[in-house]
N, C-alpha and C. Protein backbone atom coordinates (compact mmCIF):
# COMPACT_ATOMS: atom_id res chain seq x y z
N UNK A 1 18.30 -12.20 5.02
CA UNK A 1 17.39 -11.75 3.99
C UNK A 1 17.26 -10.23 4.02
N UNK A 2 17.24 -9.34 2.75
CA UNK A 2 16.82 -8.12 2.76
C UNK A 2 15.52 -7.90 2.91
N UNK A 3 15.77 -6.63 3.41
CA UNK A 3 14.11 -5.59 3.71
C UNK A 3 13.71 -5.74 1.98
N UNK A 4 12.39 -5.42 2.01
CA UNK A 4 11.41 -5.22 0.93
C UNK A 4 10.72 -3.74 0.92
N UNK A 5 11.15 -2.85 0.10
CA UNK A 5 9.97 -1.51 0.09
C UNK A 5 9.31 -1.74 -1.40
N UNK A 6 8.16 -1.25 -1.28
CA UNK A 6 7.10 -1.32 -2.37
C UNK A 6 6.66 0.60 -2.16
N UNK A 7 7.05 0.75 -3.64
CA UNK A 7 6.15 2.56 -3.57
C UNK A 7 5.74 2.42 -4.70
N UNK A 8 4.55 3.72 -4.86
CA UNK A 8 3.95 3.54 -5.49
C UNK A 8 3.03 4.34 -5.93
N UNK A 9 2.48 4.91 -6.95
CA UNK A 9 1.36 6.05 -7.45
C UNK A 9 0.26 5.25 -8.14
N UNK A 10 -1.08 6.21 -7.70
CA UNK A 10 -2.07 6.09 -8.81
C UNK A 10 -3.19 7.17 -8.71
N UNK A 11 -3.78 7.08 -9.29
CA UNK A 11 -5.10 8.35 -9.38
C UNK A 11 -6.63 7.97 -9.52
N UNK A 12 -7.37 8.37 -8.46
CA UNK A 12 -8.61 7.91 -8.44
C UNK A 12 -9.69 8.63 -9.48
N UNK A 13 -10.56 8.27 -9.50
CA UNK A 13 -11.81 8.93 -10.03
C UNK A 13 -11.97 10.37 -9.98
N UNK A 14 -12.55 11.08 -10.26
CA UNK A 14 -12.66 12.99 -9.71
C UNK A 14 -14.32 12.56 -9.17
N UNK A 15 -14.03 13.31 -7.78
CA UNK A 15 -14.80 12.97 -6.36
C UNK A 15 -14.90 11.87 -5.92
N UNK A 16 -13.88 11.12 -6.01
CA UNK A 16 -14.09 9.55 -5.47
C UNK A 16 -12.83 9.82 -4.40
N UNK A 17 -11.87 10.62 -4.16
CA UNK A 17 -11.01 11.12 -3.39
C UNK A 17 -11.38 10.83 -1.64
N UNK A 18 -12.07 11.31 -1.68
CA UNK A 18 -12.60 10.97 -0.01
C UNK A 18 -13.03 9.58 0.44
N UNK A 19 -14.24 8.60 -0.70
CA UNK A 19 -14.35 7.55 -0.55
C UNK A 19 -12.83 6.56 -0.73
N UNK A 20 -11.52 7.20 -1.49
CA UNK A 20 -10.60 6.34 -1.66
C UNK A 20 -10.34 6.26 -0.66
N UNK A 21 -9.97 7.81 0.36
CA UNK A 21 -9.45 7.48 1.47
C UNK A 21 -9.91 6.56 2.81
N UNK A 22 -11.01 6.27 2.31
CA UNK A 22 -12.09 5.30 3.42
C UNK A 22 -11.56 3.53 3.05
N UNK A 23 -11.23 3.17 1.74
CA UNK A 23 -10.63 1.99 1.36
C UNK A 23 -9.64 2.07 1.84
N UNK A 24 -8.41 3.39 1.56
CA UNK A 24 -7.24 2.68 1.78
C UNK A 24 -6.97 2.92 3.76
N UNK A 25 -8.09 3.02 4.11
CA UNK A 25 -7.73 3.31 5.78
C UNK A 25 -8.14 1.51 6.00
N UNK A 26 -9.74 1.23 5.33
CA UNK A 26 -9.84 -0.14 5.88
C UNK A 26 -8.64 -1.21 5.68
N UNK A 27 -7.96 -0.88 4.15
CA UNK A 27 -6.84 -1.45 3.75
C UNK A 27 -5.27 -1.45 4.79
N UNK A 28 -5.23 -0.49 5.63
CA UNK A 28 -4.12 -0.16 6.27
C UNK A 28 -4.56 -1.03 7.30
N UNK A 29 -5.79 -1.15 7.77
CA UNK A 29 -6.12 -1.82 9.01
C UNK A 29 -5.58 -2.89 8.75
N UNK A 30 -6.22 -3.53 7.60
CA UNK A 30 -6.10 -5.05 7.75
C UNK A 30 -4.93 -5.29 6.94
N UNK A 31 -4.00 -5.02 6.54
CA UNK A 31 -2.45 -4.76 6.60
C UNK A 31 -1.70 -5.32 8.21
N UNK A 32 -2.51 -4.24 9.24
CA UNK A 32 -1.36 -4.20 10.36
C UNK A 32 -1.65 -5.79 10.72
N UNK A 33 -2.39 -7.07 10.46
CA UNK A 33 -2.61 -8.20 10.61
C UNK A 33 -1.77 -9.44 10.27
N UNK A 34 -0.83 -8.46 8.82
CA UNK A 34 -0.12 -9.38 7.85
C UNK A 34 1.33 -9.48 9.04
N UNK A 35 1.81 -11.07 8.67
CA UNK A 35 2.90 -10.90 8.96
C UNK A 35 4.09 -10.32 8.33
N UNK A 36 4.94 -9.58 8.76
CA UNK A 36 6.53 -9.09 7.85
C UNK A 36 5.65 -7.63 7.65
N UNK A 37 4.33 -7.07 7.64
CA UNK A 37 4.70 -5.42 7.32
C UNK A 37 4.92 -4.89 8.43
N UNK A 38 5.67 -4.28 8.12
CA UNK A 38 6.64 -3.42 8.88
C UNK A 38 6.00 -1.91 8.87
N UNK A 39 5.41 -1.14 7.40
CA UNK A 39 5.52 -0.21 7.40
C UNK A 39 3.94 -0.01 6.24
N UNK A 40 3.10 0.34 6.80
CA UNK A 40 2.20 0.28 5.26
C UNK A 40 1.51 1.53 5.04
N UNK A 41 1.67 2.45 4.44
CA UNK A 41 1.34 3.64 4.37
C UNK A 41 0.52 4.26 2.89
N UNK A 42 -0.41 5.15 2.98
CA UNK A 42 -1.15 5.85 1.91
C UNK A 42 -0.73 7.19 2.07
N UNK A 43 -0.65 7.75 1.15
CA UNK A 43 -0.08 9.33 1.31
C UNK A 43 -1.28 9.90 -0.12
N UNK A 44 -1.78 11.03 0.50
CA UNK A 44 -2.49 11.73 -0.68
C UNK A 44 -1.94 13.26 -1.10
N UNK A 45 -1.74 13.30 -2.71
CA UNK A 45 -0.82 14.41 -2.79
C UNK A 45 -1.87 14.88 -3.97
N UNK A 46 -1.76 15.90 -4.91
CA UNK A 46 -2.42 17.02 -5.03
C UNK A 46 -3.65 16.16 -6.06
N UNK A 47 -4.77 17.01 -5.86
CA UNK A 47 -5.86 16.91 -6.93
C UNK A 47 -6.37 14.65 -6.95
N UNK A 48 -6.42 14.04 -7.40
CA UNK A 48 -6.72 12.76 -7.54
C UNK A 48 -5.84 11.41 -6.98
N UNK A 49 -4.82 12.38 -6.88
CA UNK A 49 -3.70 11.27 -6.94
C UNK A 49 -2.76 11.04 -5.67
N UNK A 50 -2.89 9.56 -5.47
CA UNK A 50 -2.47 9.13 -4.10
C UNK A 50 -0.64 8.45 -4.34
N UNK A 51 -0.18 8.45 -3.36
CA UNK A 51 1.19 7.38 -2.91
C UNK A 51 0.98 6.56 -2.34
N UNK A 52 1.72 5.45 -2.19
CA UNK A 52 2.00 4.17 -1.53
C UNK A 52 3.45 3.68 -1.34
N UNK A 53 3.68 3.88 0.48
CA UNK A 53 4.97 3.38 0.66
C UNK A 53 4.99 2.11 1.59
N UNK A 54 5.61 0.97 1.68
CA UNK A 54 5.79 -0.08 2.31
C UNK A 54 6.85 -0.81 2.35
N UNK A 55 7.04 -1.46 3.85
CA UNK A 55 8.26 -1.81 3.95
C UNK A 55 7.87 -3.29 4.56
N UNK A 56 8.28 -4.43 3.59
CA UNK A 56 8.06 -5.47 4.17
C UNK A 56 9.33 -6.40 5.07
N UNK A 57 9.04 -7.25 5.73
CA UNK A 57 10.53 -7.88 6.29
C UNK A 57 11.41 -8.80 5.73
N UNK A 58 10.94 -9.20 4.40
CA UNK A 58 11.30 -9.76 3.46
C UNK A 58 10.70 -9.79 2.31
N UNK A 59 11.09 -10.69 1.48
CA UNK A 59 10.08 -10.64 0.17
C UNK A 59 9.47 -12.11 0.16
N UNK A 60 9.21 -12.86 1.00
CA UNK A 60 8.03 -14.03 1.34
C UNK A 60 7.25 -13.04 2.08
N UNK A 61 6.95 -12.13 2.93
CA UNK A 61 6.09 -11.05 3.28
C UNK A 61 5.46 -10.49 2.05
N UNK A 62 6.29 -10.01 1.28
CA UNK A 62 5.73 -9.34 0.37
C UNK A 62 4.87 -9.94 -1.01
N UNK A 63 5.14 -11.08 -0.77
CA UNK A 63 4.39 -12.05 -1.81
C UNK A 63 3.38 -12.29 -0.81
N UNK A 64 3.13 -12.74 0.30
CA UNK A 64 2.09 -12.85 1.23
C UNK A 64 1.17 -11.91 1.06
N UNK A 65 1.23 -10.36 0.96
CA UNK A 65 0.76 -9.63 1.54
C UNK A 65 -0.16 -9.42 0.57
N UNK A 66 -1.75 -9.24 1.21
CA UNK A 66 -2.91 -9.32 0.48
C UNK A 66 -3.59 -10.18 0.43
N UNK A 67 -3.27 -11.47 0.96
CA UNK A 67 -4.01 -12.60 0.95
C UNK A 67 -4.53 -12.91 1.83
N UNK A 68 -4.82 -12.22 3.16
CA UNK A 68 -5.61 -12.23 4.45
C UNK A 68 -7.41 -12.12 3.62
N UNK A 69 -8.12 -12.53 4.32
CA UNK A 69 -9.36 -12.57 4.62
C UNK A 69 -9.48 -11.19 4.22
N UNK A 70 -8.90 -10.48 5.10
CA UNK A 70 -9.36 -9.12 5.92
C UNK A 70 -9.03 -7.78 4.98
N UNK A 71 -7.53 -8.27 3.96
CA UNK A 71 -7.32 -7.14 3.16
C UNK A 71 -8.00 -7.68 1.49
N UNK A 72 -8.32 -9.25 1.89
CA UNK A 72 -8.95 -9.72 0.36
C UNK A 72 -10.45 -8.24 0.64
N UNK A 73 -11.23 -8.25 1.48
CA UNK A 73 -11.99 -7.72 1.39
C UNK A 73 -11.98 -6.31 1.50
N UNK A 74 -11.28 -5.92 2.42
CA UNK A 74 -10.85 -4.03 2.04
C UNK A 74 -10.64 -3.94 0.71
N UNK A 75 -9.88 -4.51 -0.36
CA UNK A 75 -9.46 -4.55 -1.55
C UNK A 75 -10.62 -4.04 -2.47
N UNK A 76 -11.79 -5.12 -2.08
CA UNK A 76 -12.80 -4.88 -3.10
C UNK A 76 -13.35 -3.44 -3.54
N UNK A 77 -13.49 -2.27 -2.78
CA UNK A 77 -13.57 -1.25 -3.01
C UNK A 77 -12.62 -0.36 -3.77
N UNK A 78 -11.48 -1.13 -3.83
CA UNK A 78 -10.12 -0.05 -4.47
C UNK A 78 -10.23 0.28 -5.85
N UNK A 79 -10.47 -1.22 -6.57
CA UNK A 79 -10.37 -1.01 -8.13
C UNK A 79 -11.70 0.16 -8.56
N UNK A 80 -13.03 -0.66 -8.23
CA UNK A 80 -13.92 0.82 -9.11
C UNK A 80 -13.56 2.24 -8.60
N UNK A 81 -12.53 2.87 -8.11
CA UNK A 81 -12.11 3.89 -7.56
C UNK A 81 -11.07 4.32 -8.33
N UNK A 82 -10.34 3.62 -9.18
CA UNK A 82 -9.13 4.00 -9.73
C UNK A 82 -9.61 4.23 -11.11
N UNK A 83 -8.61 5.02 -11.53
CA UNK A 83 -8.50 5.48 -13.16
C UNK A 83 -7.63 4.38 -13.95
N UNK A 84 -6.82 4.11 -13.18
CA UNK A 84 -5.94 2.89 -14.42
C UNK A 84 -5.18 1.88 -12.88
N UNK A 85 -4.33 1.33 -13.63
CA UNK A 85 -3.52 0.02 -12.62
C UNK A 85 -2.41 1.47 -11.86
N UNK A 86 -2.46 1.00 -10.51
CA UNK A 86 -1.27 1.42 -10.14
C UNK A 86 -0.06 1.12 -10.49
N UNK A 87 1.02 2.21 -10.39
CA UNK A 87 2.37 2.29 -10.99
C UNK A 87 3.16 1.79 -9.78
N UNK A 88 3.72 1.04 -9.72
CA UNK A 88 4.22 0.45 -7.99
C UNK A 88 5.81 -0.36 -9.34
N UNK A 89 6.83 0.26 -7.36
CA UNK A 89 8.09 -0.14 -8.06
C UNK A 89 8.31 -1.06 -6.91
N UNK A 90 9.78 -2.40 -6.58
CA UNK A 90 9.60 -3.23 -5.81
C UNK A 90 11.49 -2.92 -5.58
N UNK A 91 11.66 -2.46 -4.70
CA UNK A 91 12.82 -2.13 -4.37
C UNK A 91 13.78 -2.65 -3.70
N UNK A 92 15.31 -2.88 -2.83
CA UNK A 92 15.59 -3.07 -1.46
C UNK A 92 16.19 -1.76 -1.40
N UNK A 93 15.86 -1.52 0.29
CA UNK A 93 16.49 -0.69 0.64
C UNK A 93 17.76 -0.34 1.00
N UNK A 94 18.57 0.83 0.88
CA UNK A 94 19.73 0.58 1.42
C UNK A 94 20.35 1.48 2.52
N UNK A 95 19.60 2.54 2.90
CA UNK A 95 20.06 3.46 3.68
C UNK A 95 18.47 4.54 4.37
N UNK A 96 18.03 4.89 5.26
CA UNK A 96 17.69 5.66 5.91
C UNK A 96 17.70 5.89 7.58
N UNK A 97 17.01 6.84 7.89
CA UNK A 97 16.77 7.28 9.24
C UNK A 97 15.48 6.78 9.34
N UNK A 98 15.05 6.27 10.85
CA UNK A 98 13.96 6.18 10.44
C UNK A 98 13.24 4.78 10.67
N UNK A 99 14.26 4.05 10.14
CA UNK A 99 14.16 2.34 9.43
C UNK A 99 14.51 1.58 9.79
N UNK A 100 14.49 0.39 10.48
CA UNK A 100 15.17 -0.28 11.38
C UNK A 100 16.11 -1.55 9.28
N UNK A 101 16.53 -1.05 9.32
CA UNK A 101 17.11 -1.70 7.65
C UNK A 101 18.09 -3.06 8.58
């Protein structure tokens, strides 16, 4: 079976920036719980707007992922924080450093 990466953009509220980053940390926590992620990351880049990179161990991981207890409830804080749906692409990988591929 191939690796699974999920990336991804979106843009929060203006001053909701700091509280996003408090969701997507509880969100990373209860991530490291799921089985198959490999890699679950938030990246914040200029003014509102955040990244999302992830690397699952398949794509039954990646359909899994989110349905814990633990990230159903980190979740709840994400949406009133955002400006619109995140833009997320669903990829396989084929080459880096870095990556156990």
């Amino acid at each position: 079976m191939s690796k699974v990466t999920v990336m991804g953009t979106f843009t929060c509220q203006d001053g909701k920036a700091e509280e996003m980053e408090a969701v997507l940390t509880a969100m990373v926590e209860a991530a490291s719980g799921e089985s198959g992620v490999e890699i679950y990351s938030y990246h914040r880049g200029e003014d509102n707007t955040f990244w999302f990179f992830a690397l699952m161990a398949d794509e039954e991981s990646m359909k899994n992922h989110g349905q814990s207890e633990a990230m159903q409830a980190a979740m709840t804080g994400f949406g009133p924080l955002v400006v619109g749906p995140p833009q997320m692409t669903v990829t396989t990988p084929v080459a880096a450093i870095g990556l156990d591929l």
